[in-house]
Protein backbone atom coordinates (compact mmCIF):
# COMPACT_ATOMS: atom_id res chain seq x y z
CA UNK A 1 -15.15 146.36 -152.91
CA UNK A 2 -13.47 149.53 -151.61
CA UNK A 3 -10.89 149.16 -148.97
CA UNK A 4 -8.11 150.26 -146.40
CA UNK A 5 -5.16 148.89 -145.54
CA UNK A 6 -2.95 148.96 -142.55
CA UNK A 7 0.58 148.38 -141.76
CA UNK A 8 1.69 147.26 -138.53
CA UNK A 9 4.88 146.14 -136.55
CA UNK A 10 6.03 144.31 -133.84
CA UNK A 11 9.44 142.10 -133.00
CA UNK A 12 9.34 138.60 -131.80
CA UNK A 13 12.21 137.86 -129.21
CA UNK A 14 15.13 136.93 -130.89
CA UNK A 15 15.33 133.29 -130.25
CA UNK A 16 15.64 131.27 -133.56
CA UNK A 17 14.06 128.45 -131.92
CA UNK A 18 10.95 130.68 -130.25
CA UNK A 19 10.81 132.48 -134.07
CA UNK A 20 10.62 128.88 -135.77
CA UNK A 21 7.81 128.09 -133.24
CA UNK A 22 6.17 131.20 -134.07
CA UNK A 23 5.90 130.56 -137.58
CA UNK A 24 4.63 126.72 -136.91
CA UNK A 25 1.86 128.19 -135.66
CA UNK A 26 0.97 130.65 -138.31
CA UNK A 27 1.03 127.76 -140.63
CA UNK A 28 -1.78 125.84 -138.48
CA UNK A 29 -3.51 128.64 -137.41
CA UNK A 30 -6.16 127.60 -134.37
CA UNK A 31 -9.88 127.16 -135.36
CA UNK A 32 -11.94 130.18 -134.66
CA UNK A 33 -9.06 132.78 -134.90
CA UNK A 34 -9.20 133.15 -138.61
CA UNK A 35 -13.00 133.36 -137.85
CA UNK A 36 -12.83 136.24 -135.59
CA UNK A 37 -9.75 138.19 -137.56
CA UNK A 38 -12.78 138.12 -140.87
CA UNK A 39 -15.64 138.78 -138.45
CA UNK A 40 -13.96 141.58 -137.14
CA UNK A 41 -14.17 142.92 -141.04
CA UNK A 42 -10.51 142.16 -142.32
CA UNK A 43 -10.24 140.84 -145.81
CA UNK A 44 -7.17 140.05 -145.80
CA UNK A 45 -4.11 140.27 -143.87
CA UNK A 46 -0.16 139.19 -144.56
CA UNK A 47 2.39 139.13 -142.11
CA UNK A 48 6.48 138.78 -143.28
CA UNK A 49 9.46 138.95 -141.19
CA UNK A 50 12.83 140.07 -141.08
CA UNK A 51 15.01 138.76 -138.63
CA UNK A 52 12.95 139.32 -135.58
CA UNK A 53 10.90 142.10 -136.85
CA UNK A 54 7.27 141.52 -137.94
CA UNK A 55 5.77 143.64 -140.78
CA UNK A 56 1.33 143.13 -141.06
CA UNK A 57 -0.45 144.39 -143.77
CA UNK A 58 -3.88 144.40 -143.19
CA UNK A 59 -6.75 144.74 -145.47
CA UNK A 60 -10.04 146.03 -143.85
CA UNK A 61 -13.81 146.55 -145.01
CA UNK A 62 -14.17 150.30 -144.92
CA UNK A 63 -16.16 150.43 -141.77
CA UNK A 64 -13.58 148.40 -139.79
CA UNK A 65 -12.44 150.29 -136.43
CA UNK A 66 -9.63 149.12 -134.09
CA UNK A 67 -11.73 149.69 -131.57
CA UNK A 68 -14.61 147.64 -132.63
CA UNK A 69 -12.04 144.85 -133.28
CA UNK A 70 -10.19 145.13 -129.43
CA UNK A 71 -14.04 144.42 -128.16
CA UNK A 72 -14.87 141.32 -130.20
CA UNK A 73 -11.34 140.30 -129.21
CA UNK A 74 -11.70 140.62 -125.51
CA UNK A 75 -15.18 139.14 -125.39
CA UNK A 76 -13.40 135.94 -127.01
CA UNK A 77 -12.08 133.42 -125.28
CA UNK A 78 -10.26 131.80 -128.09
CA UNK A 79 -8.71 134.83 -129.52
CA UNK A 80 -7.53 135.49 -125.43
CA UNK A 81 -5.89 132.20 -125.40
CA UNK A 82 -4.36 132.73 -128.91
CA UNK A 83 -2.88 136.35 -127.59
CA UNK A 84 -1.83 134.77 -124.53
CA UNK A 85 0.05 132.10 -125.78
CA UNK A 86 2.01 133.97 -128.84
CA UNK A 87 3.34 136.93 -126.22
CA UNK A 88 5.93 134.17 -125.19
CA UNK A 89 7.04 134.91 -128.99
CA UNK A 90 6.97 138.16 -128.69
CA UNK A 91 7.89 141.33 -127.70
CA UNK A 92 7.09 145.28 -128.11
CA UNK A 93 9.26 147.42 -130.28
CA UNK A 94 11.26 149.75 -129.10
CA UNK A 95 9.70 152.95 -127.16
CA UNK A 96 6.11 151.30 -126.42
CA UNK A 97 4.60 150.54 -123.37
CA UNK A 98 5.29 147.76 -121.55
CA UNK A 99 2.79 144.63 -123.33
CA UNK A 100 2.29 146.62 -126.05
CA UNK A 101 1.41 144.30 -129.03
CA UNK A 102 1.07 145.60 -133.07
CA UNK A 103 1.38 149.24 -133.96
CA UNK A 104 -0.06 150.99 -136.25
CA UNK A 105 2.80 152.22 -138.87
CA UNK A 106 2.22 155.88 -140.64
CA UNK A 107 2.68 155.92 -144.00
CA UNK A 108 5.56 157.93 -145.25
CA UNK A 109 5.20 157.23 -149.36
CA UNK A 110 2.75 156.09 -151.85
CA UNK A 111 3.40 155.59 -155.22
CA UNK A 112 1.69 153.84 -158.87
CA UNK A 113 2.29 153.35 -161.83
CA UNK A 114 -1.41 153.63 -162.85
């Protein structure tokens, strides 16, 4: 199956008790978000972390839009509630609107060995 891949960031406020939280909850992820996040047409999707920074790589069916994805988002309750709750985690990097969540990293290399 073809695909693209995405690379986003955001920073979590740096709180090690708030970033341990955070991480509890990616390890029991609520029913119905992992639902929507493959309905939406992701494949797969990683997140690390580095201190408080937060690295996603994201790997999308080939007709997968952003935009499509903020619309089945908004019209769900669940994934609301989810968003909601993990902005107390959270925070926008540096130079982005205020509640600005993930953005969308440029890539700067690409290399293979094949």
């Amino acid at each position: 199956m073809d695909t693209k891949k995405f690379c986003l960031a955001l920073d979590l406020k740096n709180d090690p008790n708030l970033i341990s939280e955070y991480e509890k909850h990616h390890r029991a992820v609520w029913p119905g978000i992992l639902e929507s996040i493959r309905d939406s047409g992701v494949v797969s999707m990683e997140i690390f972390r580095w201190e408080n920074r937060l690295f996603m790589i994201m790997e999308t069916q080939m007709d997968f839009s952003f935009e499509t994805k903020s619309k089945m988002d908004a019209a769900n309750p669940k994934v609301q509630e989810w968003e909601t709750h993990l902005w107390k985690y959270q925070q926008g990097l540096p130079g982005t609107k205020k509640g600005a969540k993930w953005q969308l990293m440029d890539r700067i290399f690409n290399w293979s060995s094949e």
